[in-house]
Protein backbone atom coordinates (compact mmCIF):
# COMPACT_ATOMS: atom_id res chain seq x y z
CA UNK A 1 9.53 -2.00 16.38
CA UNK A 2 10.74 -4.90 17.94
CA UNK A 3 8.24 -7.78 19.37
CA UNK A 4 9.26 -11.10 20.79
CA UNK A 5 12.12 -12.90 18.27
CA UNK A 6 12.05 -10.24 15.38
CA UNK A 7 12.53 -6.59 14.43
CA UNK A 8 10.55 -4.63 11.64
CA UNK A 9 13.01 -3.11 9.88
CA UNK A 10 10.88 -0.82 7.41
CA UNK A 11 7.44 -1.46 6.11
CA UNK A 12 5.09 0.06 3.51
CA UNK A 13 1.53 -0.37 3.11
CA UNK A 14 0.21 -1.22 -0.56
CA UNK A 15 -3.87 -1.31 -1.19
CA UNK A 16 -3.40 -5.02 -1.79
CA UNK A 17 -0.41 -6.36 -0.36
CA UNK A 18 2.23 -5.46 2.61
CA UNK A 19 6.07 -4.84 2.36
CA UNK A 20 8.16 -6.13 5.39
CA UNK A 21 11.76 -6.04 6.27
CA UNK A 22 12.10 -7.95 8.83
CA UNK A 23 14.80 -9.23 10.98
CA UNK A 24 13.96 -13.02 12.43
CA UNK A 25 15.78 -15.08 15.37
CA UNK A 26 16.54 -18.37 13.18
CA UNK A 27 14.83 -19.93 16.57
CA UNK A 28 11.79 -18.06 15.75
CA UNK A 29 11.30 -18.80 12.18
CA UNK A 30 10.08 -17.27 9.53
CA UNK A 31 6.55 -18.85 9.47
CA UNK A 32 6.07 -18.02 13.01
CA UNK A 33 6.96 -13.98 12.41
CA UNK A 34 4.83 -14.20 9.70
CA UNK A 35 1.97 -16.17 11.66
CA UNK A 36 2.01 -13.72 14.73
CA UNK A 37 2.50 -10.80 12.73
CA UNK A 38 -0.59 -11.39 10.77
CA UNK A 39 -2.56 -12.47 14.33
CA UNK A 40 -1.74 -9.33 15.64
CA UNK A 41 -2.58 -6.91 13.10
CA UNK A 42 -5.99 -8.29 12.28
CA UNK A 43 -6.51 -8.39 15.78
CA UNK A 44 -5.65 -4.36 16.11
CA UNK A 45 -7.60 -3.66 12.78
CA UNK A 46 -10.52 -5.83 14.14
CA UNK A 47 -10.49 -3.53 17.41
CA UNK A 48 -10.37 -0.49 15.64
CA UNK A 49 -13.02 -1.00 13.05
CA UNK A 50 -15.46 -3.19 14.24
CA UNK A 51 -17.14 -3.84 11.08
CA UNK A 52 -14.21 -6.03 9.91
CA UNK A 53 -15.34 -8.71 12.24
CA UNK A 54 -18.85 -9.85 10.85
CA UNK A 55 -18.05 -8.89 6.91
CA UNK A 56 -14.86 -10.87 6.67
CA UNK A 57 -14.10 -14.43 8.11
CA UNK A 58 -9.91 -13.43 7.71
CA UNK A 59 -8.23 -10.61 6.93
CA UNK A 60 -5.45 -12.07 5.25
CA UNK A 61 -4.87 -15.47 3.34
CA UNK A 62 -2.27 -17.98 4.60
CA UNK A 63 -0.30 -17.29 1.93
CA UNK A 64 2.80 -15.39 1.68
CA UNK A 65 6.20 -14.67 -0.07
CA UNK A 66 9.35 -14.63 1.21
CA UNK A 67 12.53 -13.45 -0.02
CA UNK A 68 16.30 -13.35 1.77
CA UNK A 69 18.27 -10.10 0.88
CA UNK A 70 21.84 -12.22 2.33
CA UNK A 71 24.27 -9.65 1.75
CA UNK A 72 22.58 -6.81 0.14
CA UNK A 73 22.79 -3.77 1.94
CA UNK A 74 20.11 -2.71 4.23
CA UNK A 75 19.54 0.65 3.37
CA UNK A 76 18.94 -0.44 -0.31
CA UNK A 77 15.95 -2.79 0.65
CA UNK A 78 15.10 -0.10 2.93
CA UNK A 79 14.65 2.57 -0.01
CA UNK A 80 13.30 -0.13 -2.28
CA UNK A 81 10.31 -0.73 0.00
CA UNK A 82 10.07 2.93 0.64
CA UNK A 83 10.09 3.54 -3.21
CA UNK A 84 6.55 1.03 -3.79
CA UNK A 85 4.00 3.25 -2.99
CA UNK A 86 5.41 5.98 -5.23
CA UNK A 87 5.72 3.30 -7.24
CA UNK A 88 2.89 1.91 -7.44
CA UNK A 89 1.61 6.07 -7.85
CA UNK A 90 3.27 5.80 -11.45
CA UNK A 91 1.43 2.63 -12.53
CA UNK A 92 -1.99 3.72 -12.22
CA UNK A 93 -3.79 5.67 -14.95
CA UNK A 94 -3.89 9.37 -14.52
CA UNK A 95 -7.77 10.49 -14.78
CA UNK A 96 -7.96 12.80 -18.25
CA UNK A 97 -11.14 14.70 -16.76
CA UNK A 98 -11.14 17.64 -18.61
CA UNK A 99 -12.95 21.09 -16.95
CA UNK A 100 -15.45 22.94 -18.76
């Protein structure tokens, strides 16, 4: 995906947080990709379920981490951000529901 001064590189979906890789112009800044890419997606997810926009004032919080991966290769941030959600999978308790 590429939109206006960046590039989304790979991105994964947690239940309460996002995982970008993201390329940015230096012009653009990193607050600004950030900025629009948060305007636009609660703008989509507001169109699509129309609920969001009288039970929550924001979708997401101004806050927001930031990390540089400098010379680290691409493909292994790729496969770390692919690697969350299973992740994440292992973390959670498995239910111990037994069947009668």
């Amino acid at each position: 995906m590429v939109y206006y001064d960046r590039e989304i590189i790979e991105l994964e979906i947690m239940p309460d947080h996002v995982h970008l890789l993201i390329e940015v112009d230096p012009q653009f800044g990193i607050n600004q990709a950030v900025r629009s890419i948060k305007g636009y997606s609660s703008h989509e997810l507001r169109s699509v379920f129309p609920s969001l926009k009288t039970r929550l004032p924001t979708l997401w919080t101004n806050s927001y981490f930031v990390s540089t991966v400098g010379g680290a290769p691409l493909e292994i941030i790729k496969q770390y951000i692919e690697n969350q959600e299973t992740s994440e999978r292992r973390k959670k308790p498995r239910s111990t529901r037994q069947d009668s």
